[in-house]
Protein backbone atom coordinates (compact mmCIF):
# COMPACT_ATOMS: atom_id res chain seq x y z
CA UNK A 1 -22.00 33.26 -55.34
CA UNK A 2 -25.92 32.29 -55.13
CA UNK A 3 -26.99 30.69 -51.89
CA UNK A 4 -29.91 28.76 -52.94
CA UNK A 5 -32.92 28.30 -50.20
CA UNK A 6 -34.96 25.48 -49.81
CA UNK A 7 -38.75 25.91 -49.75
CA UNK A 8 -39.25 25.82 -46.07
CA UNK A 9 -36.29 28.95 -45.86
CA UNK A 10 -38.38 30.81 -48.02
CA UNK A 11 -41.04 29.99 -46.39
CA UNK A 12 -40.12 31.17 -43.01
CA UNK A 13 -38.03 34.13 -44.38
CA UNK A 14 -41.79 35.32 -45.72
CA UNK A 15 -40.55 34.85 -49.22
CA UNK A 16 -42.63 33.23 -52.30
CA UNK A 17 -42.66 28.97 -52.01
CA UNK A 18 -43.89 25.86 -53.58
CA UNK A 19 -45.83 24.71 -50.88
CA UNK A 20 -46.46 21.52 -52.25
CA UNK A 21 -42.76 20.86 -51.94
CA UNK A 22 -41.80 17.12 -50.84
CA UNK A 23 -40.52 18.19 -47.57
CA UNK A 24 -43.25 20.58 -46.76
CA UNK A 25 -46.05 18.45 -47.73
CA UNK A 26 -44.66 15.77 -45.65
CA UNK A 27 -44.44 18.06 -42.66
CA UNK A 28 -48.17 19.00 -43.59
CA UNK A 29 -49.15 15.33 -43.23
CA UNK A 30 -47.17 14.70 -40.13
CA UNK A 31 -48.74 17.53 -38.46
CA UNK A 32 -52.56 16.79 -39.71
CA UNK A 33 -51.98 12.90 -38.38
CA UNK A 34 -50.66 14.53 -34.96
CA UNK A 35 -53.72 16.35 -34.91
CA UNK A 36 -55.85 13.55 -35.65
CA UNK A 37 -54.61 11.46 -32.77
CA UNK A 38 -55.07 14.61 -30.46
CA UNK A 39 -58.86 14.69 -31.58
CA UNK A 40 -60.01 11.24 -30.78
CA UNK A 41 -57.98 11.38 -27.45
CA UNK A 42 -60.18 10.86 -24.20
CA UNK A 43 -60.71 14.12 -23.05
CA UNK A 44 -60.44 13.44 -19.28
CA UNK A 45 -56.82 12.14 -19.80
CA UNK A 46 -54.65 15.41 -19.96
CA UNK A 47 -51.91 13.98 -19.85
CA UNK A 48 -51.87 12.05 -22.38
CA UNK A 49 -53.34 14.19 -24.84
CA UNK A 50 -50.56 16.81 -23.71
CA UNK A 51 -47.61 14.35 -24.77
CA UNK A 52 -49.49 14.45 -28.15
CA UNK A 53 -49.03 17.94 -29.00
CA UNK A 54 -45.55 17.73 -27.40
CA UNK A 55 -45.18 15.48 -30.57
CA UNK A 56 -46.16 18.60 -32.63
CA UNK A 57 -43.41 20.31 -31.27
CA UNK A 58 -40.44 18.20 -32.26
């Protein structure tokens, strides 16, 4: 029986990928746009621009 992997299994099991695979690039994206919020973030307001890279975390 052959288990087949997704991308992101290969991916994390150090294996060859497609990294422009659906799910991948749409984690890509997610995370870029999580960044981009954190960036034009007051600097002075911690805590707020801590509960945005809580968000790259879930």
């Amino acid at each position: 029986m052959c288990i087949k992997m997704t991308e992101k299994e290969k991916m994390l099991a150090g294996l060859p990928y497609d990294a422009w695979d659906d799910v991948l690039l749409s984690e890509r994206m997610r995370a870029k746009a999580i960044c981009h919020q954190f960036n034009l973030a007051d600097p002075t307001k911690l805590d707020q621009r801590a509960e945005i890279l809580k968000g790259l975390l879930v």
